[in-house]
Protein backbone atom coordinates (compact mmCIF):
# COMPACT_ATOMS: atom_id res chain seq x y z
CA UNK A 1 -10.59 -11.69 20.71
CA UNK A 2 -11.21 -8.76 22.76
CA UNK A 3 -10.11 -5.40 22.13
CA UNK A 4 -10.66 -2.72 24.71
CA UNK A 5 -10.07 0.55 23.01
CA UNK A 6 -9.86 2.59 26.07
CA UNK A 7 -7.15 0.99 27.27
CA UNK A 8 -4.82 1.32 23.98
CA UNK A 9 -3.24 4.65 22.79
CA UNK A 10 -3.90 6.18 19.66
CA UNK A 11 -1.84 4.35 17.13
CA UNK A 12 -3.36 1.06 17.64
CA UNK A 13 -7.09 1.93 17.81
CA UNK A 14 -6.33 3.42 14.45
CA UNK A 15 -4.80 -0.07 12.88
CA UNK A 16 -7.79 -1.88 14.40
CA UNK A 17 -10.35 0.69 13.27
CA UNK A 18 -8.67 1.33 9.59
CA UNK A 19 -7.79 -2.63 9.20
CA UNK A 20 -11.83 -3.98 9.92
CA UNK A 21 -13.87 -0.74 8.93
CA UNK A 22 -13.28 -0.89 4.87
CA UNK A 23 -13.57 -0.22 2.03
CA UNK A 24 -13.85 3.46 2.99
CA UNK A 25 -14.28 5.99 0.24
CA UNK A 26 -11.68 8.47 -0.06
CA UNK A 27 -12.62 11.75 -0.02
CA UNK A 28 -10.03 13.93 -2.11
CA UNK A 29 -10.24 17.42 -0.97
CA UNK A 30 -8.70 20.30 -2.55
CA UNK A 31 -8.96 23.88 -0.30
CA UNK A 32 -7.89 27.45 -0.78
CA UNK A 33 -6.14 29.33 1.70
CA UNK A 34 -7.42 33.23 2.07
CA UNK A 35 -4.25 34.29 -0.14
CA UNK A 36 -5.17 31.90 -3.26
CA UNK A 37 -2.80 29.11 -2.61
CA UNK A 38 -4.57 25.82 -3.75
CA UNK A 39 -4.11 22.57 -1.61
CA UNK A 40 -5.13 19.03 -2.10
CA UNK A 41 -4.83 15.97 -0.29
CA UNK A 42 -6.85 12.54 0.35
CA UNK A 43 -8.88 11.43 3.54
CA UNK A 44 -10.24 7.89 4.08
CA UNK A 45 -12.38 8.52 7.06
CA UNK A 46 -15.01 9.83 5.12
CA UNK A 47 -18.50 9.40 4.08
CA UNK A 48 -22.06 11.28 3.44
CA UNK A 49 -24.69 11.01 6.25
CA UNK A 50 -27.90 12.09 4.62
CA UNK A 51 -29.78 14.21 2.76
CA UNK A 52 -32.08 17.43 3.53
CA UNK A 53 -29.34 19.12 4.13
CA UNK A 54 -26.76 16.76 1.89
CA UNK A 55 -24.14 16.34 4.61
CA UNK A 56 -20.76 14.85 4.52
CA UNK A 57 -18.00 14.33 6.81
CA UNK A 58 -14.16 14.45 7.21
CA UNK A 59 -11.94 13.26 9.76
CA UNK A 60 -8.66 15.27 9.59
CA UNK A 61 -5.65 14.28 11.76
CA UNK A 62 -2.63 16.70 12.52
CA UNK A 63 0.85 16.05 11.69
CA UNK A 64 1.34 16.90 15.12
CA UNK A 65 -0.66 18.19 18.15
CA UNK A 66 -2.03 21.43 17.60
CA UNK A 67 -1.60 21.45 13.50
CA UNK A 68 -4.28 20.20 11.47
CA UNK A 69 -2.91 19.87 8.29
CA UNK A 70 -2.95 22.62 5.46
CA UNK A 71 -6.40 21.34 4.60
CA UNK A 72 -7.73 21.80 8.28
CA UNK A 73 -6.55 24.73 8.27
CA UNK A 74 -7.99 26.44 5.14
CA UNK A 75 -11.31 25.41 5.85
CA UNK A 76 -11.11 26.84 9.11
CA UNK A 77 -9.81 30.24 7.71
CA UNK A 78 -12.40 29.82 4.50
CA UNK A 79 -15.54 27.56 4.74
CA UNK A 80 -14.99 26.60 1.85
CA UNK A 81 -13.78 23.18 -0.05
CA UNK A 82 -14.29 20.74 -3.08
CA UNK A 83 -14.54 16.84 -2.24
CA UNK A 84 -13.47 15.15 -5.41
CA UNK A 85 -14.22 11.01 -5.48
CA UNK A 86 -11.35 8.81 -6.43
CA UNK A 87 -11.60 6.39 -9.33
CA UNK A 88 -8.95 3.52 -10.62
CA UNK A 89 -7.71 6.04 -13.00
CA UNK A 90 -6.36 8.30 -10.65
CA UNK A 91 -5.18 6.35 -8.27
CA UNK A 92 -1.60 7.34 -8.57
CA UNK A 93 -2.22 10.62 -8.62
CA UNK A 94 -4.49 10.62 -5.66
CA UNK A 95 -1.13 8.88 -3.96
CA UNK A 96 1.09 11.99 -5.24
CA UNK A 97 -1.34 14.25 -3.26
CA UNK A 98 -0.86 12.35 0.02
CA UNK A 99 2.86 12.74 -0.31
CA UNK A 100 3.63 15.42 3.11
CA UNK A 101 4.99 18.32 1.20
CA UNK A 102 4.97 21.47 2.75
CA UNK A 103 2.30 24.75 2.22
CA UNK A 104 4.29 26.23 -0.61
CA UNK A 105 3.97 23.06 -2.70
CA UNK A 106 1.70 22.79 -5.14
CA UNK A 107 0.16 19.20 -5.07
CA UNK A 108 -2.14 19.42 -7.89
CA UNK A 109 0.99 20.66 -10.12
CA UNK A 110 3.36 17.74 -8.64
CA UNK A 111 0.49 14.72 -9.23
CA UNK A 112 0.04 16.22 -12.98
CA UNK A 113 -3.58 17.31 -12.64
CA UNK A 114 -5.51 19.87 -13.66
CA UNK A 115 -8.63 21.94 -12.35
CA UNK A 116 -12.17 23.38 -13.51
CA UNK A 117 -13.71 26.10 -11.45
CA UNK A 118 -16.77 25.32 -9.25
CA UNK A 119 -20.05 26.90 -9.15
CA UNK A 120 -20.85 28.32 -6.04
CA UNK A 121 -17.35 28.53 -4.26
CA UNK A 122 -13.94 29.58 -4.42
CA UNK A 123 -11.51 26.50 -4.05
CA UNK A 124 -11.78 24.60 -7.63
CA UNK A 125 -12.45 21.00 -8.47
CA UNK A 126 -10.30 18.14 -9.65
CA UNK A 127 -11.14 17.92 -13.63
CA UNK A 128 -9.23 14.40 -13.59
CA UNK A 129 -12.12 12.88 -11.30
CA UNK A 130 -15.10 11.85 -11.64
CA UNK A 131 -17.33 13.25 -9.14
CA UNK A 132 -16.95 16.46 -7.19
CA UNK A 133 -19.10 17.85 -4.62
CA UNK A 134 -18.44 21.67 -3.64
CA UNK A 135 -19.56 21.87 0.04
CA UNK A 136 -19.43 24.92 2.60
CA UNK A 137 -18.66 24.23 5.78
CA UNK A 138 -21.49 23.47 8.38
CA UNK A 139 -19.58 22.90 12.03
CA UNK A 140 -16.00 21.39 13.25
CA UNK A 141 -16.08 19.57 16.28
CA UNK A 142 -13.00 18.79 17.87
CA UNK A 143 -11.90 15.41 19.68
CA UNK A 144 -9.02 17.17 20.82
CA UNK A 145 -5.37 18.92 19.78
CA UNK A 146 -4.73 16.77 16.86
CA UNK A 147 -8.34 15.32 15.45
CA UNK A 148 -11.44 17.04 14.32
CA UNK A 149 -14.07 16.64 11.76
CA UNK A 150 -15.48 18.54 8.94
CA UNK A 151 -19.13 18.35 8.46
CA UNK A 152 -20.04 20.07 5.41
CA UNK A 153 -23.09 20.84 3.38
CA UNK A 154 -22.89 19.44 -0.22
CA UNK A 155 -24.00 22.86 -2.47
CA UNK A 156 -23.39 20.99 -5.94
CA UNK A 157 -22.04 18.22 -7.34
CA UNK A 158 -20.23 17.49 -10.93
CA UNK A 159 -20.16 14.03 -12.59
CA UNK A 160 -18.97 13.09 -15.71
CA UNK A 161 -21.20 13.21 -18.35
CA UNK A 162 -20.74 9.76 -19.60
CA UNK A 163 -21.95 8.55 -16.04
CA UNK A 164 -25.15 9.75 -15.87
CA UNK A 165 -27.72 7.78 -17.13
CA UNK A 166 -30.88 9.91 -16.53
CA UNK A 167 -30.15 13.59 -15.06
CA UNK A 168 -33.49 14.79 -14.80
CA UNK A 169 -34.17 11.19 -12.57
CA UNK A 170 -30.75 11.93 -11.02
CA UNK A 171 -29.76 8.27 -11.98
CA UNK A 172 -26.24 7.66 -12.01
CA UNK A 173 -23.93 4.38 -13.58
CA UNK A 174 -22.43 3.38 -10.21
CA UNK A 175 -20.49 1.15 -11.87
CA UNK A 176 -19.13 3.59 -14.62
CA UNK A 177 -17.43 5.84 -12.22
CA UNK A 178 -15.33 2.85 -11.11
CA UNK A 179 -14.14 4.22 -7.73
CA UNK A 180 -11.82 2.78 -5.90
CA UNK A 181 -11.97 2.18 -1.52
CA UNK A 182 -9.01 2.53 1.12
CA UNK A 183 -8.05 -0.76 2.99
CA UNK A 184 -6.07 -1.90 5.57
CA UNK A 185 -2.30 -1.36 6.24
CA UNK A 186 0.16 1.53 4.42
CA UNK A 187 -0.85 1.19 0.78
CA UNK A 188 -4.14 -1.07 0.21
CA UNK A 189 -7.07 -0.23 -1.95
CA UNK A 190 -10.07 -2.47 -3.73
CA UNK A 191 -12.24 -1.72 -6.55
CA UNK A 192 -16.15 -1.00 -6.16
CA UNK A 193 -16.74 -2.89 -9.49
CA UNK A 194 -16.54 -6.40 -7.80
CA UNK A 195 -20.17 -6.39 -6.35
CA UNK A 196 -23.27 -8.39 -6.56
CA UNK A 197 -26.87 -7.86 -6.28
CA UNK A 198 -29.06 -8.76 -3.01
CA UNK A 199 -32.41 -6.59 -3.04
CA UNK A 200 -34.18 -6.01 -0.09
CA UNK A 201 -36.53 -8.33 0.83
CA UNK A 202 -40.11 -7.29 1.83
CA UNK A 203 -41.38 -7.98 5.56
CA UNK A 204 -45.17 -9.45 3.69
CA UNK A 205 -43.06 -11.82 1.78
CA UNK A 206 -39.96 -12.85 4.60
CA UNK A 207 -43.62 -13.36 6.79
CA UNK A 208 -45.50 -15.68 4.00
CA UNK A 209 -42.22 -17.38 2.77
């Protein structure tokens, strides 16, 4: 089956795209707008792309054309913003945050979590998660009124304690952090702790085998 995207709107290259391209990591991202107000919220169409500079991305939709979500927003206004990772045990609250309150809500307060500042920017970090990576904003480029993404430059990043195996080797238990991945359709998720092992093989022995 054949599906030519430029021929279907919006909504349905979205279900094809977030039904086939998974699991994607979530990227929880709590900003600051220039008075103080904290925001948080979750984004699936996320990932890093490299290091030297560490970069990530963010695709942020808009509620409607035009409006870019309080997160798109304060990073505009700031530069500024804390990508926490999403693991089993916050699950629900990472759900909470997604709820479409309005700019004088407080999601952090409604999903029961709590914060711990960051290092070397404003907008704080989940404490509840398990891996946050402050990151100043490099560029926004726009696909249009209502979708853009965030590239930002990772400045420092806070795991838990009990995940790192060997911080001077900057090792890290994978597994430990037990993450969680967005699926298909309105509510799915999977666990990254059903995996298996398959090394890379070496050209000299795929060419003497």
């Amino acid at each position: 089956m054949i599906f030519d995207l430029t021929a279907l709107p919006p909504l349905d290259q979205y279900k094809l795209l977030a039904s086939t391209v998974v699991p994607r990591p979530i990227a929880w991202v709590v900003t600051m707008n220039p008075e103080g107000r904290l925001n948080a919220a979750p984004f699936s169409f996320f990932n890093v792309f490299g290091a030297g500079p560490p970069i990530l991305c963010i695709g942020i939709g808009a509620r409607k054309p035009g409006d870019l979500k309080d997160t798109g927003e304060n990073i505009r206004s700031t530069g500024e913003f804390v990508v926490n990772l999403v693991a089993l045990a916050n699950a629900r609250a990472m759900n909470v945050t997604a709820i479409e309150f309005g700019p004088e809500i407080d999601e952090l307060a409604e999903a029961g979590l709590t914060t711990m500042p960051s290092l070397k920017i404003k907008p704080p970090r989940i404490a509840e998660s398990p891996v946050a990576l402050e990151c100043r904003l490099h560029s926004i480029v726009e696909f249009g009124p209502d979708r853009a993404m965030v590239v930002g430059e990772v400045l420092a990043m806070h795991v838990r304690d009990d995940a790192v195996l060997d911080a001077k080797r900057c090792h890290i238990d994978t597994p430990k952090l037990d993450l969680i991945g967005r699926m298909h359709g309105g509510g799915w998720y999977s666990s990254t702790n059903d995996r298996f092992d398959m090394p890379r093989i070496p050209v000299e022995e795929w060419q003497t085998g």
